[in-house]
Protein backbone atom coordinates (compact mmCIF):
# COMPACT_ATOMS: atom_id res chain seq x y z
CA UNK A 1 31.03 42.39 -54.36
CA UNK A 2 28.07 39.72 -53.82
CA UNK A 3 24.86 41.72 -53.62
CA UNK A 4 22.85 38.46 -52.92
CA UNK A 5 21.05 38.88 -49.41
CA UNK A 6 21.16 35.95 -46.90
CA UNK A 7 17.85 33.89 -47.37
CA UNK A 8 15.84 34.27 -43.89
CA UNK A 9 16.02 31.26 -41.00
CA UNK A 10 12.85 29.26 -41.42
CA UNK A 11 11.71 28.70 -37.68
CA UNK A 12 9.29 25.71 -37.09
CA UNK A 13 6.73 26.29 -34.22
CA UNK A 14 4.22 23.72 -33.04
CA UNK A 15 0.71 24.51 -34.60
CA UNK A 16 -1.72 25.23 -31.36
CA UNK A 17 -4.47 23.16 -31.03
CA UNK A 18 -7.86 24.24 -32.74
CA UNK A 19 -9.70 26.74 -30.71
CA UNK A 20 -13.58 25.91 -29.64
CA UNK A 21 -16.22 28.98 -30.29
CA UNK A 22 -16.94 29.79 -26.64
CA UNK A 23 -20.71 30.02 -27.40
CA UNK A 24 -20.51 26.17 -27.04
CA UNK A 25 -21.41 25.12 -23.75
CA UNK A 26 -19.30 21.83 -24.07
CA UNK A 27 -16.02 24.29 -24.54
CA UNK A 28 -17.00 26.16 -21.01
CA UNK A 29 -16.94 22.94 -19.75
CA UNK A 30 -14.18 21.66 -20.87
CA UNK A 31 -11.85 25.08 -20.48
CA UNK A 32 -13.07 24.95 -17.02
CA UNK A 33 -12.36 20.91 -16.25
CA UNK A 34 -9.04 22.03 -17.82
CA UNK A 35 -7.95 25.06 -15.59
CA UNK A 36 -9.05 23.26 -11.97
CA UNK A 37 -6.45 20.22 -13.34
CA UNK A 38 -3.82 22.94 -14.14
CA UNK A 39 -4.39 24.89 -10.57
CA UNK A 40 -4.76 21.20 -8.56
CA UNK A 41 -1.48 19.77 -10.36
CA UNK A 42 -0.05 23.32 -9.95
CA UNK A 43 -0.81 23.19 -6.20
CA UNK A 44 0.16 19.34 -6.02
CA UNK A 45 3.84 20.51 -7.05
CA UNK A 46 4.10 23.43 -5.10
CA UNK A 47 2.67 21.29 -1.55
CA UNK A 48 4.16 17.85 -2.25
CA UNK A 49 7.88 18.86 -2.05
CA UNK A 50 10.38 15.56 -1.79
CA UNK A 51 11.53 15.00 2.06
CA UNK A 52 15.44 14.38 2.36
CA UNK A 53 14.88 13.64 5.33
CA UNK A 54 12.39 11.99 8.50
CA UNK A 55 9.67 14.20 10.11
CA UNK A 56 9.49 15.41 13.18
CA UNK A 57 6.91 13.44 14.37
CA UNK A 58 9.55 10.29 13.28
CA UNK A 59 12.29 11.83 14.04
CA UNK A 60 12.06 14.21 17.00
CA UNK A 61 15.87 13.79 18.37
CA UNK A 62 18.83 14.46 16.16
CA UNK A 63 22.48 14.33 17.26
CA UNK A 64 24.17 16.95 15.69
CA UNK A 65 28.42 17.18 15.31
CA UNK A 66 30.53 19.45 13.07
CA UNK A 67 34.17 20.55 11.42
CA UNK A 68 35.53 23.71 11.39
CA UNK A 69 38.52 25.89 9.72
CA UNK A 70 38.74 27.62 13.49
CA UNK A 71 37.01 28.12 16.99
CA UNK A 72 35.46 31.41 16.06
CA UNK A 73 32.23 32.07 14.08
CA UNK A 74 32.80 35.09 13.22
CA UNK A 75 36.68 34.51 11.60
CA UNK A 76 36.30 30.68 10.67
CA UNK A 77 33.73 28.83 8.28
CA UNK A 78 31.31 25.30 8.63
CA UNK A 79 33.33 22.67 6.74
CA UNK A 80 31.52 19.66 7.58
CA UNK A 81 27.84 18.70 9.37
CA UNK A 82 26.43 15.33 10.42
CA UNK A 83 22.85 14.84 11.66
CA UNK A 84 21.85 11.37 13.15
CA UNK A 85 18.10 10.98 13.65
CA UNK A 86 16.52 9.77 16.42
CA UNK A 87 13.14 8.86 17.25
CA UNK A 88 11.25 8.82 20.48
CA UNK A 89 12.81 5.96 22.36
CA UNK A 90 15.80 6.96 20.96
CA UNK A 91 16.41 4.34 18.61
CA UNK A 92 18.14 4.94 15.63
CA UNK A 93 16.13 6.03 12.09
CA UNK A 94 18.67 7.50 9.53
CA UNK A 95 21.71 9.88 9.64
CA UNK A 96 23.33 12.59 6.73
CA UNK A 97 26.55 13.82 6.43
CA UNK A 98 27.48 16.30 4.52
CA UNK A 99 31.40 18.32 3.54
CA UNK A 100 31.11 22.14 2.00
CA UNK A 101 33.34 24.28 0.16
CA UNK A 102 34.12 27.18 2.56
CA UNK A 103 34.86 29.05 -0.06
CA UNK A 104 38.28 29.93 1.04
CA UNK A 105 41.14 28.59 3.29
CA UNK A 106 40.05 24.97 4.26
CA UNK A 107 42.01 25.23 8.09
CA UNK A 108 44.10 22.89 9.49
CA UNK A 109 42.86 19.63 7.53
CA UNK A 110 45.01 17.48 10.21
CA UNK A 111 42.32 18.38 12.26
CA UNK A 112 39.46 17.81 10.38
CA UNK A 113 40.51 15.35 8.09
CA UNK A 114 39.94 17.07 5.15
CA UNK A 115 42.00 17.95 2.42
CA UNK A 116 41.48 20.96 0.04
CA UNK A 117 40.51 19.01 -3.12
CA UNK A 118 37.77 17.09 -0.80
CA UNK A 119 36.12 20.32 -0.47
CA UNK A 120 36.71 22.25 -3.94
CA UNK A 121 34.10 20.30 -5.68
CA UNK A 122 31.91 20.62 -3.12
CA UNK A 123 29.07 22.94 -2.60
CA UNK A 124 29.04 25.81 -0.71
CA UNK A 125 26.90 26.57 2.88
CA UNK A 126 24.14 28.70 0.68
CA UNK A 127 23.38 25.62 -1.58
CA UNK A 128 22.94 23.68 1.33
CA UNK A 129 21.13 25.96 3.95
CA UNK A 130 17.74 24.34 2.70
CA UNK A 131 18.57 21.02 3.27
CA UNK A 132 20.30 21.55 6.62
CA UNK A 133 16.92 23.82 7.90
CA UNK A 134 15.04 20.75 7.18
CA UNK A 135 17.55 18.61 8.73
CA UNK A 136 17.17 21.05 12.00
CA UNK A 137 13.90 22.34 12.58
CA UNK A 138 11.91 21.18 15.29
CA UNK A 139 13.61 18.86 16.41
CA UNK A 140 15.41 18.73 19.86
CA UNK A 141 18.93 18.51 19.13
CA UNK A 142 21.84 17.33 21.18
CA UNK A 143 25.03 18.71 20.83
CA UNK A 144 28.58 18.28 22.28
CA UNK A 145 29.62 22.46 23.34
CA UNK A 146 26.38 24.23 21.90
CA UNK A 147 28.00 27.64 22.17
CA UNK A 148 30.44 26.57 19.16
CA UNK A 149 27.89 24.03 17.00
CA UNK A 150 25.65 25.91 17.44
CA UNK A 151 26.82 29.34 17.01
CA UNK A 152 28.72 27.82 13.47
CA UNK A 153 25.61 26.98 12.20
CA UNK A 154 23.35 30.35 13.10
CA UNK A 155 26.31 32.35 12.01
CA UNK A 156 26.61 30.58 8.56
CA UNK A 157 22.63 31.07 7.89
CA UNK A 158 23.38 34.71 8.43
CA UNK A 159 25.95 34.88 6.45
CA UNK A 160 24.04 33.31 3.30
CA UNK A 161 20.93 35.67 3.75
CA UNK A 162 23.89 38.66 3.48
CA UNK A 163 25.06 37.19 0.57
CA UNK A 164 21.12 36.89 -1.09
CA UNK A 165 20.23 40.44 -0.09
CA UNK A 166 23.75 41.62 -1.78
CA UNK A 167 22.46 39.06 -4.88
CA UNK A 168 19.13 41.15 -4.86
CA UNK A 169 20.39 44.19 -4.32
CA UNK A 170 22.04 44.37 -7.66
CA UNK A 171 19.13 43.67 -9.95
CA UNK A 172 16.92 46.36 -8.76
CA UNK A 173 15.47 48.08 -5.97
CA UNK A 174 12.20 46.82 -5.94
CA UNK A 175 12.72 43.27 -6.03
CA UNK A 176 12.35 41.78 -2.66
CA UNK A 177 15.12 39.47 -1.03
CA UNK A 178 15.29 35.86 -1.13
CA UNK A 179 14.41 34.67 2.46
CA UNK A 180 16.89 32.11 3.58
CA UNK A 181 14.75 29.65 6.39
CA UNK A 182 16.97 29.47 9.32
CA UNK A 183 16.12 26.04 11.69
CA UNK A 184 13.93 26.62 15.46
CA UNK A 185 14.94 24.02 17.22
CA UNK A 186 12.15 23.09 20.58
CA UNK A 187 15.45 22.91 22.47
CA UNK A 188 19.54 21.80 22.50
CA UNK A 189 20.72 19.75 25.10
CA UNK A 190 24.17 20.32 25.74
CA UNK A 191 26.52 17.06 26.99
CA UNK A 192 29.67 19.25 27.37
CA UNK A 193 27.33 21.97 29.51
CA UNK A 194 25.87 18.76 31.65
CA UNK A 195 29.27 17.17 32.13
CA UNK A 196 30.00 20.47 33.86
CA UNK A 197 27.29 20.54 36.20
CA UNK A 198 27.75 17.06 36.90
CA UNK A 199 30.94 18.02 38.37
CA UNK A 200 33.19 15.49 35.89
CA UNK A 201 37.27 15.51 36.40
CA UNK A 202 38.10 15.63 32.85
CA UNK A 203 41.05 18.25 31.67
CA UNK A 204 40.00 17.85 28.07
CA UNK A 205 36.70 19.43 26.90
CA UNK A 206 36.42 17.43 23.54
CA UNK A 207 34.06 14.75 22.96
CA UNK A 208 36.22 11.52 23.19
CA UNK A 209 38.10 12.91 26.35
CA UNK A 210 34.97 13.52 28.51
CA UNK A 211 33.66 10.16 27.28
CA UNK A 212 36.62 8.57 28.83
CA UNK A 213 36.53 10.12 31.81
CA UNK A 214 32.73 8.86 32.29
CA UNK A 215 34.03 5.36 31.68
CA UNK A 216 36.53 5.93 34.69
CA UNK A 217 33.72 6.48 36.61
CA UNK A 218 30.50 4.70 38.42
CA UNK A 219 28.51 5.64 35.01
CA UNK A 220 30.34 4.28 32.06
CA UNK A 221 29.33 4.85 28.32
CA UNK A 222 27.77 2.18 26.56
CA UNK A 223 28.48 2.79 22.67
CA UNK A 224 27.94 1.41 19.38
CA UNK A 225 30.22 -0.27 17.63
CA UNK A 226 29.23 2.51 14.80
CA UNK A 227 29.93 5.33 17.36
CA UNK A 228 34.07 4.06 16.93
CA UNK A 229 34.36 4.21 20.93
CA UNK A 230 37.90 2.64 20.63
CA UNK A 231 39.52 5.73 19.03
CA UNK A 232 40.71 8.65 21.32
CA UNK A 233 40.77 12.27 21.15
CA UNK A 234 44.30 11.64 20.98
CA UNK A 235 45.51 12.37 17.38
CA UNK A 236 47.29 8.79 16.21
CA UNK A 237 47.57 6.89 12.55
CA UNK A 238 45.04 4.67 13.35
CA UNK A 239 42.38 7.97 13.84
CA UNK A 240 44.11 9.23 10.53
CA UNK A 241 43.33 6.41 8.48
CA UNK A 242 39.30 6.85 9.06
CA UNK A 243 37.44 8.36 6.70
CA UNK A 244 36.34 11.71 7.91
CA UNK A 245 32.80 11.56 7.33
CA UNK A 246 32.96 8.61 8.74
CA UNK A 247 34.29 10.19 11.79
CA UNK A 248 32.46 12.97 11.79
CA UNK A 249 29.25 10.47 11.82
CA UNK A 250 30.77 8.67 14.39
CA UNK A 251 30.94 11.44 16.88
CA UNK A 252 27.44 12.12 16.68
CA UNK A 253 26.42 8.89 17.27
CA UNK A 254 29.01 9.02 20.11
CA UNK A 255 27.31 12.43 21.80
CA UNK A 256 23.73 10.40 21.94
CA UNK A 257 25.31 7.79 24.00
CA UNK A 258 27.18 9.98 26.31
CA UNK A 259 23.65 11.83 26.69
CA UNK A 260 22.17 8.10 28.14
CA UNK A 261 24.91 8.37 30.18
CA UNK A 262 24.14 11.36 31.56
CA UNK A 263 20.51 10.92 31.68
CA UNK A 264 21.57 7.49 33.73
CA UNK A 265 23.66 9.73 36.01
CA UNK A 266 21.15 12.68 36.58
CA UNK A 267 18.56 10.09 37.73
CA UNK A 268 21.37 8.72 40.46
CA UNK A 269 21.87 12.91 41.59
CA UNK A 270 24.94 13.42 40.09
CA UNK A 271 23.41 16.66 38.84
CA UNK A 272 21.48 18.21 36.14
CA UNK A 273 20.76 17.86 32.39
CA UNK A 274 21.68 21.19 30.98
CA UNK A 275 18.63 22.16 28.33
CA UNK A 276 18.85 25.49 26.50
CA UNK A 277 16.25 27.61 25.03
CA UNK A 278 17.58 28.63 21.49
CA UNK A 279 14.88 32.06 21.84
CA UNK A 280 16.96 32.80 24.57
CA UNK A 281 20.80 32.76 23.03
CA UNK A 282 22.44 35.42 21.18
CA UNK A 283 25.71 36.01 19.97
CA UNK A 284 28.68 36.89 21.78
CA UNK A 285 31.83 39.23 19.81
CA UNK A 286 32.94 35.91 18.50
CA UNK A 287 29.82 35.04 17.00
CA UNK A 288 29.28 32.42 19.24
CA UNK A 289 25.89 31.16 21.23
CA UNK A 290 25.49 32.83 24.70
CA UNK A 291 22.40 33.52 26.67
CA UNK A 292 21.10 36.91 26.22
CA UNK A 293 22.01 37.18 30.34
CA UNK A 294 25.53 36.25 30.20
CA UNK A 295 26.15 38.78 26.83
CA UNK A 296 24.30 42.12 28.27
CA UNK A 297 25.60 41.48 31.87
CA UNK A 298 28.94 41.38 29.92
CA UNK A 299 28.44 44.54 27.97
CA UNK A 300 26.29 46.71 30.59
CA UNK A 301 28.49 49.87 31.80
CA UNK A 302 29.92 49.94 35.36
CA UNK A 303 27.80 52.36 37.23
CA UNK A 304 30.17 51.62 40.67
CA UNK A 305 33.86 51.92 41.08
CA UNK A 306 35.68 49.08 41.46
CA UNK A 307 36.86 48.71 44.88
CA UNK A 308 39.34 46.06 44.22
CA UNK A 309 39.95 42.63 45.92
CA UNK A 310 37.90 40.36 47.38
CA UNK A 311 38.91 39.34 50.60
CA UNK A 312 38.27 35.98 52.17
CA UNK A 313 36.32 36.43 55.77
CA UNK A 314 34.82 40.03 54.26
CA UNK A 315 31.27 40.65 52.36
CA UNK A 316 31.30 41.81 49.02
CA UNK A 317 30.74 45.46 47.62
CA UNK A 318 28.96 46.93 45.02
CA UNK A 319 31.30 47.64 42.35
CA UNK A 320 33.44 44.60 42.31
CA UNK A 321 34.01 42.41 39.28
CA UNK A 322 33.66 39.00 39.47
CA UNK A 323 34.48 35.97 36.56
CA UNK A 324 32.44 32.74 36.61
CA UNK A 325 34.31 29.51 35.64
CA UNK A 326 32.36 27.47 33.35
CA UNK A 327 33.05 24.35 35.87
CA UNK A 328 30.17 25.48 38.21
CA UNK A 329 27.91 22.94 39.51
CA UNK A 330 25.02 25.56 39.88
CA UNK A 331 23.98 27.07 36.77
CA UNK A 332 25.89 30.22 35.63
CA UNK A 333 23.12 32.40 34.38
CA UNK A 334 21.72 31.89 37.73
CA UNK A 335 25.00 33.49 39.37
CA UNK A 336 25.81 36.28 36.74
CA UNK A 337 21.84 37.09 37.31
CA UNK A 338 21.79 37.34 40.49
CA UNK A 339 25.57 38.85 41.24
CA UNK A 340 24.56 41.35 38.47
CA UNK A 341 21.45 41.97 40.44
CA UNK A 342 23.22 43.07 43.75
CA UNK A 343 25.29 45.68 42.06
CA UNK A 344 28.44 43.60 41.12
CA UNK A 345 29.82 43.83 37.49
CA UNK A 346 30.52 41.03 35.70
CA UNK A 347 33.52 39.74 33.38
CA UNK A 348 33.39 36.91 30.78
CA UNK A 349 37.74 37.10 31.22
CA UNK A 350 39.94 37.14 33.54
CA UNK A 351 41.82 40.65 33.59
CA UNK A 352 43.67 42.95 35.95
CA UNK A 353 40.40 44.44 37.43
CA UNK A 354 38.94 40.91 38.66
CA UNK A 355 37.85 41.32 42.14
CA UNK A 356 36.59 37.16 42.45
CA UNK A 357 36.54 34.27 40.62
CA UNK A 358 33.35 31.80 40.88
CA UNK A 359 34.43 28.18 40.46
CA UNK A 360 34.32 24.36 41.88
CA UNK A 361 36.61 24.09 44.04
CA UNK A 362 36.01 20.56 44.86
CA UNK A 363 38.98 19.06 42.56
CA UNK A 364 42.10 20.27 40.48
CA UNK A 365 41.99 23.74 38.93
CA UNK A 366 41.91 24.47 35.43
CA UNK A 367 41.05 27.07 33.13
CA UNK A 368 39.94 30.56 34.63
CA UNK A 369 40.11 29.20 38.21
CA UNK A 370 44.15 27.69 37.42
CA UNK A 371 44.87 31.34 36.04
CA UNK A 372 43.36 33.20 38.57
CA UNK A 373 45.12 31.34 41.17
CA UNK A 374 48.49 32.11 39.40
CA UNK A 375 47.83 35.81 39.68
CA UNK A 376 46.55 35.73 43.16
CA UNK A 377 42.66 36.49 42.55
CA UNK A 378 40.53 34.85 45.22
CA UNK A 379 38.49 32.36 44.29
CA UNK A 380 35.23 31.63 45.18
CA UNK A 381 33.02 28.37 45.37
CA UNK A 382 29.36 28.74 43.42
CA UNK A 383 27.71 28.14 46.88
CA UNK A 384 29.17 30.27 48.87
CA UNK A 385 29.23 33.22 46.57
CA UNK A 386 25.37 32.89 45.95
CA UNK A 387 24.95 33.10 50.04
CA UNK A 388 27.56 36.50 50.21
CA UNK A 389 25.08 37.87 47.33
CA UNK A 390 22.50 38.20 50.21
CA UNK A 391 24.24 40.75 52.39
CA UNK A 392 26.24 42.88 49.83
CA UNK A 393 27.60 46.72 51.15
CA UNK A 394 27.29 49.54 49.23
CA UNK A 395 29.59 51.06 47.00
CA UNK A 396 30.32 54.17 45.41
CA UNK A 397 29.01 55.21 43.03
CA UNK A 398 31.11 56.63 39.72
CA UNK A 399 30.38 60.41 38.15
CA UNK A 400 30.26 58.49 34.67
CA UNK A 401 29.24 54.91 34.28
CA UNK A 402 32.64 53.31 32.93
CA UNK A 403 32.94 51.10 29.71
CA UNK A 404 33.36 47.27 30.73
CA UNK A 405 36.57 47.74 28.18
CA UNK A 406 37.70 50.55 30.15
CA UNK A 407 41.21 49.95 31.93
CA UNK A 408 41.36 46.25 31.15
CA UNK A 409 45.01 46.70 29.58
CA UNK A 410 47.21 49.09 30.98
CA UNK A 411 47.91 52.22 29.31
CA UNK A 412 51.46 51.90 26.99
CA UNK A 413 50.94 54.87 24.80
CA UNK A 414 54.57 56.84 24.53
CA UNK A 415 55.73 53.74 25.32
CA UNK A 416 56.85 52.54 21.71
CA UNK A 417 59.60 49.66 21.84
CA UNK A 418 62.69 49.71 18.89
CA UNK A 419 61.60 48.52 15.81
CA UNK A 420 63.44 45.71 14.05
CA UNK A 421 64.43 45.21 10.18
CA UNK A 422 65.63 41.90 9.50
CA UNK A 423 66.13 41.04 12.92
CA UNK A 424 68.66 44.54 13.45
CA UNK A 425 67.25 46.95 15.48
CA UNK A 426 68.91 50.54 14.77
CA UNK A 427 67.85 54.16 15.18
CA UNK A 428 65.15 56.56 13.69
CA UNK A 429 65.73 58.83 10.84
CA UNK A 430 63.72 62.05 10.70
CA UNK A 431 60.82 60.00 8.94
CA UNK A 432 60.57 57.78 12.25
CA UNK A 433 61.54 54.78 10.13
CA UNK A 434 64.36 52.47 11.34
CA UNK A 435 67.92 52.61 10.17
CA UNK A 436 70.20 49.25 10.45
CA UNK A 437 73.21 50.06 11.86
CA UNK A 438 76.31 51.86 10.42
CA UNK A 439 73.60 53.20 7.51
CA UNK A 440 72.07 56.04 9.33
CA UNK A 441 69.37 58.24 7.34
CA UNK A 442 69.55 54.96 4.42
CA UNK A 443 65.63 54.08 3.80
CA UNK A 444 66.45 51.13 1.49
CA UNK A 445 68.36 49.52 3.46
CA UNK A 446 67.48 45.97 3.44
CA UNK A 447 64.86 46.25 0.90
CA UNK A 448 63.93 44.21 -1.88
CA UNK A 449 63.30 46.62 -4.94
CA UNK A 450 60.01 46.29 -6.49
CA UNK A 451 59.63 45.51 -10.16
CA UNK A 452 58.61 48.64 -11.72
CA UNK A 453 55.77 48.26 -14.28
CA UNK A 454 57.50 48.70 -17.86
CA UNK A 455 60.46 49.38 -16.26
CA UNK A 456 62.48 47.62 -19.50
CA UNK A 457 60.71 49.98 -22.12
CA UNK A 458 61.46 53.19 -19.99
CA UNK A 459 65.07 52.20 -19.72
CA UNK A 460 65.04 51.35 -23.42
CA UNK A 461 63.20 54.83 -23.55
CA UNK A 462 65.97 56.84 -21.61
CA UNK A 463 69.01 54.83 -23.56
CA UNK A 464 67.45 56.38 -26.70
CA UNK A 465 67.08 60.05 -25.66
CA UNK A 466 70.60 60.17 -24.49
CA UNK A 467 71.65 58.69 -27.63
């Protein structure tokens, strides 16, 4: 046996430098030139970070356009973001695009255009948040359907200061959480919102559809070649072939030029620009942007019954529920306001307790207003509803203020329809499970065994004992 013990790891430090008696008043002088240096180079670093990005001051428009794995916040993530800055006179100053890993299913890529191994490499919403707050903030930002962009992108800065308080929360109780900065807009100027009010006969919501229907009109869109105004909304090869951040870019140049258009067509009276507060949204059940009007009139408990069906020549009566169309030309938080006001209760869907629907009447139905007329709910123009709200009659009033959920679906309990195994429908053992027929009382009936775990060494096991 070798007794010898191992000879000890030399380690080679850096000698410090040689210390000056502090009776000297050169070394005062010197340790205190030295330690204003350290705290000014100290502060340098920690004021002077590096912008990504123009100022607001440079930069005080940005266009903003997005991908998505689905139309919900709340069930979908942010796969892709493009910013293009503007300045004052809305001339062009830079743009970003960026893709991120959502960190799970990537969504229908034919969509978006992109694939999974695109986005696997790619980092995640939390490793970005920083760069898209300074991207964001204080800026006025124009957006094509702000309840969706904009509700992606608040939801997914929530969802990364969850996943830092979780981080904290595991190394100790009294370290404090990492603040993730969320972007404050001054406002968001919505072109799908405005193309509403400007009363715009376009069946197709998305951005290259409404675009087209404003060149069909007395206020075309003039584009840049870099906005890609000759591809549709209309999935085709050609659209395929484009790169998708390219795309993706291209759309947001594409939603600042339908805003001149707009701009251009509220200055002839062809109706508003529609300009939202962000202090003023919250989300809806889906996660995305509402105003805080539209969600609590939504929510708030029925304190009359429900008298049932408008009908035309009458006036209306405390109690009855009434759906707004988002086609209006007036603007809708005026009408829920102001409906909700005079003792009506109001409904963000159609269901079997609508008393009214609020729409624009003045062209082909679609949406809420197409639906409602297919069930034969009276529908109402914006005008004309706001002048009924000033002579309203009482209703009655309920023992218990109902729940706005409350008898939206009819009531099917008992009402349990035959199961079906494999496409066979049979009858009910005594367990209530189905039974294919001709094998009554048979529970494994058209099941796939499950592997057992070990099940080889406990038949091996059993083989033995009986021998």
């Amino acid at each position: 046996m070798n007794t010898r013990r191992r000879p000890r790891r030399t380690v080679h430090r850096r000698a410090a430098s040689p210390s000056v008696p502090s009776s000297s008043p050169s070394a005062t002088v010197a340790s205190s030139a030295s330690s204003q240096k350290s705290n000014s180079s100290r502060s340098r670093r920690k004021n002077d970070k590096p912008r990504h990005f123009p100022t607001p001051s440079e930069a005080p428009i940005a266009a903003v356009s997005i991908a998505t794995t689905g139309i919900h916040p709340t069930t979908a993530r942010l796969v892709a973001l493009s910013v293009v800055f503007y300045s004052e006179s809305h001339e062009e100053v830079s743009s970003w695009t960026r893709h991120m890993n959502p960190g799970g299913d990537p969504g229908p890529w034919h969509l978006h255009g992109y694939f999974p191994g695109d986005l696997a490499q790619s980092l995640g919403f939390a490793n970005t948040a920083s760069l898209i707050n300074e991207a964001l903030d204080g800026r006025s930002l124009i957006m094509h359907q702000a309840a969706y962009t904009w509700g992606f992108l608040t939801y997914e800065f929530k969802r990364a200061q969850r996943s830092a308080n979780r981080g904290r929360r595991s190394r100790g109780r009294n370290r404090p959480a990492r603040k993730v900065p969320s972007p404050t807009p001054v406002e968001i100027l919505d072109t799908l919102a405005t193309a509403r009010r400007q009363s715009t006969e376009c069946f197709d919501f998305r951005l290259r559809a409404i675009v087209g229907c404003y060149n069909n009109s007395p206020h075309p869109v003039h584009a840049p070649d870099s906005a890609l105004p000759h591809v549709g909304a209309v999935a085709s090869q050609k659209r395929g072939k484009i790169n998708p951040d390219t795309l993706l870019e291209a759309d947001a140049r594409l939603t600042m030029a339908l805003y001149h258009t707009q701009l251009r067509a509220a200055g002839a009276g062809a109706g508003m620009i529609e300009k939202i507060d962000p202090s003023l949204l919250t989300a809806d059940s889906f996660g995305l942007q509402r105003s805080a009007v539209r969600v609590d009139a939504a929510n708030a408990p029925r304190p009359y019954e429900n008298p049932g069906q408008w009908i035309h020549g009458s006036k209306l009566v405390q109690g009855m529920e009434f759906v707004v169309s988002p086609d209006v030309a007036s603007e809708p938080d005026e009408i829920i306001q102001r409906g909700v006001a005079a003792g009506l209760a109001y409904s963000e869907k159609l269901n079997r307790r609508s008393s009214l629907v609020v729409c624009n009447t003045n062209y082909e139905l679609r949406g809420k207003a197409m639906h409602a007329e297919r069930k034969g709910i009276p529908l109402v123009d914006d005008k004309l509803f706001l002048t009924l709200l000033n002579d309203v009659e009482p209703g009655t009033k309920a023992s218990t203020p109902l729940s706005p959920h409350a008898g939206v679906r009819p009531n099917t309990q008992g009402m349990n329809a035959p199961r079906r195994i494999n496409g066979f429908s049979g009858t009910k053992n005594n367990s209530g499970r189905n039974n294919p027929p001709g094998r009554a009382g048979s529970r494994s009936a058209n099941r796939i065994p499950e592997p057992q775990k070990g099940g080889n060494r406990r038949i091996r096991k059993r083989r033995s004992n009986s021998s």
